[in-house]
Every structure is written in structure tokens, then in C-alpha cells.
PDB file of N, CA and C in Angstrom:
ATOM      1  N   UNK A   1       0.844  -1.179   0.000  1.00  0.00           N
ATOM      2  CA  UNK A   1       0.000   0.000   0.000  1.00  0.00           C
ATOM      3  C   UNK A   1       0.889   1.241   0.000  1.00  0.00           C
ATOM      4  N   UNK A   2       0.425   2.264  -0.998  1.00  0.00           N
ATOM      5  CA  UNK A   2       1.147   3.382  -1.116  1.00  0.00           C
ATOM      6  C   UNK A   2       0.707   4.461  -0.188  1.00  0.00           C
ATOM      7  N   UNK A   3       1.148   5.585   0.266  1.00  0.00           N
ATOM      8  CA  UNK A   3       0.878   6.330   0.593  1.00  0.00           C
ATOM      9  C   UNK A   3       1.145   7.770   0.448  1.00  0.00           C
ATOM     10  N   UNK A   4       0.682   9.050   0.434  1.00  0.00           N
ATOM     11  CA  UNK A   4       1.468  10.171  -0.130  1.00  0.00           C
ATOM     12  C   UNK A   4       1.326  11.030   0.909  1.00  0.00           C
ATOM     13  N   UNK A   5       2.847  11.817   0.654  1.00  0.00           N
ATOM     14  CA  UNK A   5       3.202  13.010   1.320  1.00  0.00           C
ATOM     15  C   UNK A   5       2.861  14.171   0.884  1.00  0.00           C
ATOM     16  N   UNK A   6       1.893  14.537   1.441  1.00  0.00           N
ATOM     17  CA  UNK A   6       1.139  16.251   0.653  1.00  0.00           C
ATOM     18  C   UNK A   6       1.749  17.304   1.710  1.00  0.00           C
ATOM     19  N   UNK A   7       1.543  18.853   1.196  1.00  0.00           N
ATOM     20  CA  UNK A   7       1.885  19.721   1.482  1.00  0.00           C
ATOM     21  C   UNK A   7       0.759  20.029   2.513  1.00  0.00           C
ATOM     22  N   UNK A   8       0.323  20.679   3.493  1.00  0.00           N
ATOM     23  CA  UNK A   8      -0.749  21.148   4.807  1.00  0.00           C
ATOM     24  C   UNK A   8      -0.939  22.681   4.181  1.00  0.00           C
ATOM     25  N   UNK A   9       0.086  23.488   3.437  1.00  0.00           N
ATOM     26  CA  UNK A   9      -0.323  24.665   3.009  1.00  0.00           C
ATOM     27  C   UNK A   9       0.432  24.967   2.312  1.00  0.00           C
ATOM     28  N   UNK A  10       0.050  25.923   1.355  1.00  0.00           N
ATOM     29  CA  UNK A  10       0.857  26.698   0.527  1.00  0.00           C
ATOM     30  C   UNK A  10       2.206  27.434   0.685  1.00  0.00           C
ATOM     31  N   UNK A  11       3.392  26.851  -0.009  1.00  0.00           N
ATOM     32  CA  UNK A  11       4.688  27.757   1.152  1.00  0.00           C
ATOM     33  C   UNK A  11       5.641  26.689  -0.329  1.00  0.00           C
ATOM     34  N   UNK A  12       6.901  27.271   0.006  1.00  0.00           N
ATOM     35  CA  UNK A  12       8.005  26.811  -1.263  1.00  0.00           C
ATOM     36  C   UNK A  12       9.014  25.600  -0.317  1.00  0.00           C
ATOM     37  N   UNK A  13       9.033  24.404  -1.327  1.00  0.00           N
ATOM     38  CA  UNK A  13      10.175  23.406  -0.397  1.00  0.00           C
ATOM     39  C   UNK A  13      11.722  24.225  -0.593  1.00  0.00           C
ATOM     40  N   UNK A  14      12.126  24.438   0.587  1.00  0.00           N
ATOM     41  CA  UNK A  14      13.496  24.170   1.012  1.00  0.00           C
ATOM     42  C   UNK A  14      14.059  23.734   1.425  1.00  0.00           C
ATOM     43  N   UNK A  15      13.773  22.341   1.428  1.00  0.00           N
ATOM     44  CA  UNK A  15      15.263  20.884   1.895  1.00  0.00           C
ATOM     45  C   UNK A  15      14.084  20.038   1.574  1.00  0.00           C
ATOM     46  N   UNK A  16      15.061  18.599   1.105  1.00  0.00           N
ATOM     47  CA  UNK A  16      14.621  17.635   0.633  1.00  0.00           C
ATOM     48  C   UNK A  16      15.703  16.453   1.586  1.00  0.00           C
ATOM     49  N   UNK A  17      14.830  16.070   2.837  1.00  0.00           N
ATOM     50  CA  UNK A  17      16.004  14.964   3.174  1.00  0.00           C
ATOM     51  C   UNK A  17      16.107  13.487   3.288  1.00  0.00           C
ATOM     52  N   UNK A  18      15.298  13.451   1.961  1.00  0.00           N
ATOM     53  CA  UNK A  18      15.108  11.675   1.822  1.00  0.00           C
ATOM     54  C   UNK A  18      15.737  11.857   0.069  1.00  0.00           C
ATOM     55  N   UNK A  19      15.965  10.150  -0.035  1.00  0.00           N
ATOM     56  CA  UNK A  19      15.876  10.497  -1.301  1.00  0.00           C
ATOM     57  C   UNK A  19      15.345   9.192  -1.738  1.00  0.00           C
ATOM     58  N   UNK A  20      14.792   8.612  -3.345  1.00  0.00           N
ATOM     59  CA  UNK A  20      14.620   7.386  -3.608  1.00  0.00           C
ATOM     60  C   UNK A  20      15.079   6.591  -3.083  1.00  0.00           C
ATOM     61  N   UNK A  21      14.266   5.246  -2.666  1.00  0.00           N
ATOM     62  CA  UNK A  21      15.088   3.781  -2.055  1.00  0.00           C
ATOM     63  C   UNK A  21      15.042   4.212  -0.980  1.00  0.00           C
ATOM     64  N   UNK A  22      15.025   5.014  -0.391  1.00  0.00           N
ATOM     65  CA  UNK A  22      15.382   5.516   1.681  1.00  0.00           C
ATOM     66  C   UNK A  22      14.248   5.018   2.217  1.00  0.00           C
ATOM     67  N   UNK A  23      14.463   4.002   3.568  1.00  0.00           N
ATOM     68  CA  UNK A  23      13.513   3.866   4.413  1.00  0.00           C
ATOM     69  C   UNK A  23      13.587   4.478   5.472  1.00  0.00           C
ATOM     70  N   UNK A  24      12.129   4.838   5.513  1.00  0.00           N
ATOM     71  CA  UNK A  24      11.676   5.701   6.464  1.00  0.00           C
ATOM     72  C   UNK A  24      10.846   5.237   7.709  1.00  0.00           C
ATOM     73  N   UNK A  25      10.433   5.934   8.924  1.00  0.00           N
ATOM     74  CA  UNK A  25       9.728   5.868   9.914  1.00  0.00           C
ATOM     75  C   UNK A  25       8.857   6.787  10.031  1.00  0.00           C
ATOM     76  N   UNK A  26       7.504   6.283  10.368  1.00  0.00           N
ATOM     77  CA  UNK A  26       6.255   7.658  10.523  1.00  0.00           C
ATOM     78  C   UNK A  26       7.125   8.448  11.377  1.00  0.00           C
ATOM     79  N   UNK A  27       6.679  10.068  11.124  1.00  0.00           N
ATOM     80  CA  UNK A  27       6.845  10.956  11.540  1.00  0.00           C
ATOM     81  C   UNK A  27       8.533  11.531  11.009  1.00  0.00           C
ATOM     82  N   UNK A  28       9.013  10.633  10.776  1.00  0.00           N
ATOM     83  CA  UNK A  28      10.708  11.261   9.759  1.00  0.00           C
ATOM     84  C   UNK A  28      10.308  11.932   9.323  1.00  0.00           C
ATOM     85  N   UNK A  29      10.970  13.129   9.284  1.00  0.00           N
ATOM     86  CA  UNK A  29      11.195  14.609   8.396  1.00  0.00           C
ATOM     87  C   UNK A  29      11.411  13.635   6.825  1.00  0.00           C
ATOM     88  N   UNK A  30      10.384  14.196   6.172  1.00  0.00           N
ATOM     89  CA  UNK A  30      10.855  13.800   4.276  1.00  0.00           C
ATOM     90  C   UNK A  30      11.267  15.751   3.859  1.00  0.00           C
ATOM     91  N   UNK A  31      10.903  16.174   4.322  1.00  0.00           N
ATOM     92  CA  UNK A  31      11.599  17.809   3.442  1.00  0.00           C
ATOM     93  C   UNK A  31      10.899  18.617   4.204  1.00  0.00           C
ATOM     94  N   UNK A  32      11.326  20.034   4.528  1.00  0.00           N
ATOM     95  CA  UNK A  32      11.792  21.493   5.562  1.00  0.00           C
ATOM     96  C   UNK A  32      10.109  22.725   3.770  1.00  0.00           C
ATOM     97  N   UNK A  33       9.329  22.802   4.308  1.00  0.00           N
ATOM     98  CA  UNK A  33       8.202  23.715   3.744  1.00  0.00           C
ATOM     99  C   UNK A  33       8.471  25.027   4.239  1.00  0.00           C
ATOM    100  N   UNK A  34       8.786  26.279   3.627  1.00  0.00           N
ATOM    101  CA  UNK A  34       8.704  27.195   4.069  1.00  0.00           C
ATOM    102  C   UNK A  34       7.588  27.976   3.494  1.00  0.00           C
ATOM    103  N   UNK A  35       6.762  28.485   4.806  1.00  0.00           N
ATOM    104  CA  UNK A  35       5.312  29.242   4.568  1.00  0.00           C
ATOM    105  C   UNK A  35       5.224  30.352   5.686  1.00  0.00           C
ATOM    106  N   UNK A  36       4.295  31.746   5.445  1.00  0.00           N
ATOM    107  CA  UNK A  36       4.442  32.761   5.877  1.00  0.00           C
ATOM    108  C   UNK A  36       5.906  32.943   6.907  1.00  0.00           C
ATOM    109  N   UNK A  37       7.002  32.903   6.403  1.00  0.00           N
ATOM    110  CA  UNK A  37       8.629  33.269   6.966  1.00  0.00           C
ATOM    111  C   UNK A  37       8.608  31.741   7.872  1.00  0.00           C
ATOM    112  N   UNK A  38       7.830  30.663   8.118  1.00  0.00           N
ATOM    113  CA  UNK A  38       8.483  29.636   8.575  1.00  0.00           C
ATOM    114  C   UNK A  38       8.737  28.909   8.404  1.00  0.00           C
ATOM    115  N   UNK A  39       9.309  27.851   8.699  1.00  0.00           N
ATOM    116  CA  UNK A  39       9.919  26.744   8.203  1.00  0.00           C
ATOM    117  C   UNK A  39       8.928  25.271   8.916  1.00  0.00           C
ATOM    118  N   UNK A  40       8.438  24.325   8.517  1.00  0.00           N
ATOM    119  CA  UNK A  40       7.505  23.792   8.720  1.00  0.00           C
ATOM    120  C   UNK A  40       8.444  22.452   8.334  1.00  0.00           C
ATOM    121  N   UNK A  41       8.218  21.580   9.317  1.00  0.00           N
ATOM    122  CA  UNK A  41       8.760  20.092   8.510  1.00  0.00           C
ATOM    123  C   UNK A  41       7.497  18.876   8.267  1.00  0.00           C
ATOM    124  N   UNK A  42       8.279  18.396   6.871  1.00  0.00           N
ATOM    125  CA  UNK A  42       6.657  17.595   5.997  1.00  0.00           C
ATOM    126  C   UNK A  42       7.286  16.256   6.736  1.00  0.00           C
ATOM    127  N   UNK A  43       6.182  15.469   7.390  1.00  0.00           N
ATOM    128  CA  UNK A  43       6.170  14.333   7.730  1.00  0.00           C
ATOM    129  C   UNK A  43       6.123  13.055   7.453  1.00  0.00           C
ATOM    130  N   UNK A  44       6.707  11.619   7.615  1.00  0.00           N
ATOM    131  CA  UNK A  44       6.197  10.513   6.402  1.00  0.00           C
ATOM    132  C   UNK A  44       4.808   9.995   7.500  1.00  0.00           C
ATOM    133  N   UNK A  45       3.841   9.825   6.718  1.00  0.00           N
ATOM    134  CA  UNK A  45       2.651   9.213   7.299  1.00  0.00           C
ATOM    135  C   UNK A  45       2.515   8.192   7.810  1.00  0.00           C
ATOM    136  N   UNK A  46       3.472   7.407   7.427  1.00  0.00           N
ATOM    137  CA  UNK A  46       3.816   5.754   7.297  1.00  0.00           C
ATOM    138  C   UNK A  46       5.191   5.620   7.416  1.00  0.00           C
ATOM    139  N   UNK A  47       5.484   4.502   7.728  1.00  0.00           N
ATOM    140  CA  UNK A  47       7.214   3.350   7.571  1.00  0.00           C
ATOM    141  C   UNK A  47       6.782   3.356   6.318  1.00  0.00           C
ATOM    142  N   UNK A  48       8.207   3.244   5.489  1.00  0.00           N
ATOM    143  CA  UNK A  48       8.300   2.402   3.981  1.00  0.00           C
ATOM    144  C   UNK A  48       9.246   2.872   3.469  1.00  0.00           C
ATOM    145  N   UNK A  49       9.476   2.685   2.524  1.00  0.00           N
ATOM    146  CA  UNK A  49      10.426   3.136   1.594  1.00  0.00           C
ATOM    147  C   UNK A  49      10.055   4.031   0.230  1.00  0.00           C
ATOM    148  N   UNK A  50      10.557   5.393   0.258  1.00  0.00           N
ATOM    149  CA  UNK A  50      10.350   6.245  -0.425  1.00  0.00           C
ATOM    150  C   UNK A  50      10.183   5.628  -2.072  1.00  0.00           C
ATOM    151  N   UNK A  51       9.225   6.126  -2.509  1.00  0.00           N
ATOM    152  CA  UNK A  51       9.220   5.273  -4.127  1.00  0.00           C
ATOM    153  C   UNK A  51       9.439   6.043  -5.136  1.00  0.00           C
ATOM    154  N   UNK A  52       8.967   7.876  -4.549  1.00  0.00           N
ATOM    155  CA  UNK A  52       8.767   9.135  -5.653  1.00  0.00           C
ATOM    156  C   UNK A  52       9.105   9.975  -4.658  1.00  0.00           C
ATOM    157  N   UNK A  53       9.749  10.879  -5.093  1.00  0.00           N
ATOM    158  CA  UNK A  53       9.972  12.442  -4.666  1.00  0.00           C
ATOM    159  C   UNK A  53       9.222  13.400  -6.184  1.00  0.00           C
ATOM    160  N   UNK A  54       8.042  13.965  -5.778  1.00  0.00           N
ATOM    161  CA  UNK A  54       7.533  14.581  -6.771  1.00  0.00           C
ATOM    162  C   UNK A  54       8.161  16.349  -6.871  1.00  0.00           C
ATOM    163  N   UNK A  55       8.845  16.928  -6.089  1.00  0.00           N
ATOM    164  CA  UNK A  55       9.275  17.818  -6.245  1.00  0.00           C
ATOM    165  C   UNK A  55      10.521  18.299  -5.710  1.00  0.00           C
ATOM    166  N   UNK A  56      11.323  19.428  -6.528  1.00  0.00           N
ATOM    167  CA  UNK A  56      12.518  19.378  -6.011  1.00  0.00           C
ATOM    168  C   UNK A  56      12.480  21.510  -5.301  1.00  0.00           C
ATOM    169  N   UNK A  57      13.456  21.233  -4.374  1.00  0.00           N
ATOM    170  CA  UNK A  57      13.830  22.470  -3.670  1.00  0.00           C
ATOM    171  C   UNK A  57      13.843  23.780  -4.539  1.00  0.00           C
ATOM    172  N   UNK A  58      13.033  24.987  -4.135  1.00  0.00           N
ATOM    173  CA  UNK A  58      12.931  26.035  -4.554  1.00  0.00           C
ATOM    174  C   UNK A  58      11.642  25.956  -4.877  1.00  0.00           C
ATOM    175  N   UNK A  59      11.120  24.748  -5.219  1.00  0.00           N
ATOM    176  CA  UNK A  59       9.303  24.993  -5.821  1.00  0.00           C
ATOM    177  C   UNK A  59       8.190  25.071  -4.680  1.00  0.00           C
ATOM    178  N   UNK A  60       7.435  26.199  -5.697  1.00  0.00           N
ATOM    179  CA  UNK A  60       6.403  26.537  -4.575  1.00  0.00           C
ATOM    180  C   UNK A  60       5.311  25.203  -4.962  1.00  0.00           C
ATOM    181  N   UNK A  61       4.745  25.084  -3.872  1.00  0.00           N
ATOM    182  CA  UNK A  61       3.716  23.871  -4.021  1.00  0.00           C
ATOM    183  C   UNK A  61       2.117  24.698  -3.394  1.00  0.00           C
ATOM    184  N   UNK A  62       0.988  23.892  -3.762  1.00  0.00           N
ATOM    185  CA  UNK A  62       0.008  24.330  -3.219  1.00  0.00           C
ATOM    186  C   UNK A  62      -0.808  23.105  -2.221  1.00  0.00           C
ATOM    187  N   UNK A  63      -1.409  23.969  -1.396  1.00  0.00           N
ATOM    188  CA  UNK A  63      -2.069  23.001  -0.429  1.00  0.00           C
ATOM    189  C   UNK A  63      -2.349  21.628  -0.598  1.00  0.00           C
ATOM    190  N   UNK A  64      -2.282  20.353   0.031  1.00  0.00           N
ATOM    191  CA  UNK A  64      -2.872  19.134  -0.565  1.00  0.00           C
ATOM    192  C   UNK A  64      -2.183  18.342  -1.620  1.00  0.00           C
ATOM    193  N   UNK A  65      -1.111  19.722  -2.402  1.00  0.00           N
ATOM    194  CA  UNK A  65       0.273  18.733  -3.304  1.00  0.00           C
ATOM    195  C   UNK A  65       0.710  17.798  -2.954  1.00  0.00           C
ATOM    196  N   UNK A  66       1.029  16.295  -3.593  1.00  0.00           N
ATOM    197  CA  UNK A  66       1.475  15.390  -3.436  1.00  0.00           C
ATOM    198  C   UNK A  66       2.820  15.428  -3.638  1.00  0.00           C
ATOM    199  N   UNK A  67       3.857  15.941  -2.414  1.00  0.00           N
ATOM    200  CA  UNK A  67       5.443  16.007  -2.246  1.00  0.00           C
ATOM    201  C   UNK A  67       5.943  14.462  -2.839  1.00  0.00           C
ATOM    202  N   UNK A  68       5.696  13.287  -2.164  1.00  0.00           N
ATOM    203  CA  UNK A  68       6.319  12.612  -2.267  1.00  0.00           C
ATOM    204  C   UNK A  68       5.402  11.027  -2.258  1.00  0.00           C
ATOM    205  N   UNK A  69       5.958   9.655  -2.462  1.00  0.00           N
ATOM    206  CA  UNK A  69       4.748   8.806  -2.503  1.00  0.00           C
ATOM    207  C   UNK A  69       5.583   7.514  -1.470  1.00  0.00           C
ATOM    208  N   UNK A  70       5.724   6.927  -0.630  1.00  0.00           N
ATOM    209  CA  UNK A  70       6.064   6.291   0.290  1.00  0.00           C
ATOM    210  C   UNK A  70       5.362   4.898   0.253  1.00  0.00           C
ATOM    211  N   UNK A  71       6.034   3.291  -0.174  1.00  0.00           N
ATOM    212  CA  UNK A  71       5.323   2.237  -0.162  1.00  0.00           C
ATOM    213  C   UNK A  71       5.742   1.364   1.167  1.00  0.00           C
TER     214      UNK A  71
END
């Protein structure tokens, strides 16, 4: 079962600290969201192993964006 890492609000990624193949633990930092001047860290929902990183550092994303996809 897959699962995805969405954005909670509108704000630009600045750090990405997983990358393909990386296993993860719920609640691991997958990448650093910066929104109104803060820095927000995106969470994995699930254990698994990263399958997709859908976006890379500097892009602004919008609410509900699917960052990343975790199996």
C-alpha cells in the first residue's frame, strides 16, 4: 500500500532529506516547507520506503500537493 506526502499549506520546499530507495519511519522529516517566513517540517505518514519524490527544492507547491509517494 502506497501512501502520499502532501503539502498542509501553501509555502516553497526548502530541503529535501530523503531520497529514492530511503527507508523511512512515521513521523521522519521527508523535506523542511517554508510558509508565511516559517519553516515547517513535511512528515512521512507511514514506515516504507520512499518510491517518488515529486518535487525538487525552490518549488512553490500548493495546499494538498502530493510532495512525495512512500510504499
Amino acid at each position: 500500500m502506497s501512501h502520499n506526502v502532501t503539502a498542509p499549506m501553501v509555502g516553497k520546499i526548502v530541503d529535501i532529506k530523503v531520497k529514492v530507495g530511503d527507508k523511512v519511519k512515521e513521523d521522519d522529516e521527508i523535506a523542511i516547507l517554508e510558509a508565511m517566513k516559517m519553516e515547517m517540517p513535511i512528515v512521512a505518514p507511514a514506515a516504507g520506503v520512499v518510491k517518488e519524490i515529486k518535487v525538487s527544492i525552490g518549488q512553490t507547491c500548493e495546499t494538498d500537493m502530493v510532495l512525495a509517494v512512500i510504499e
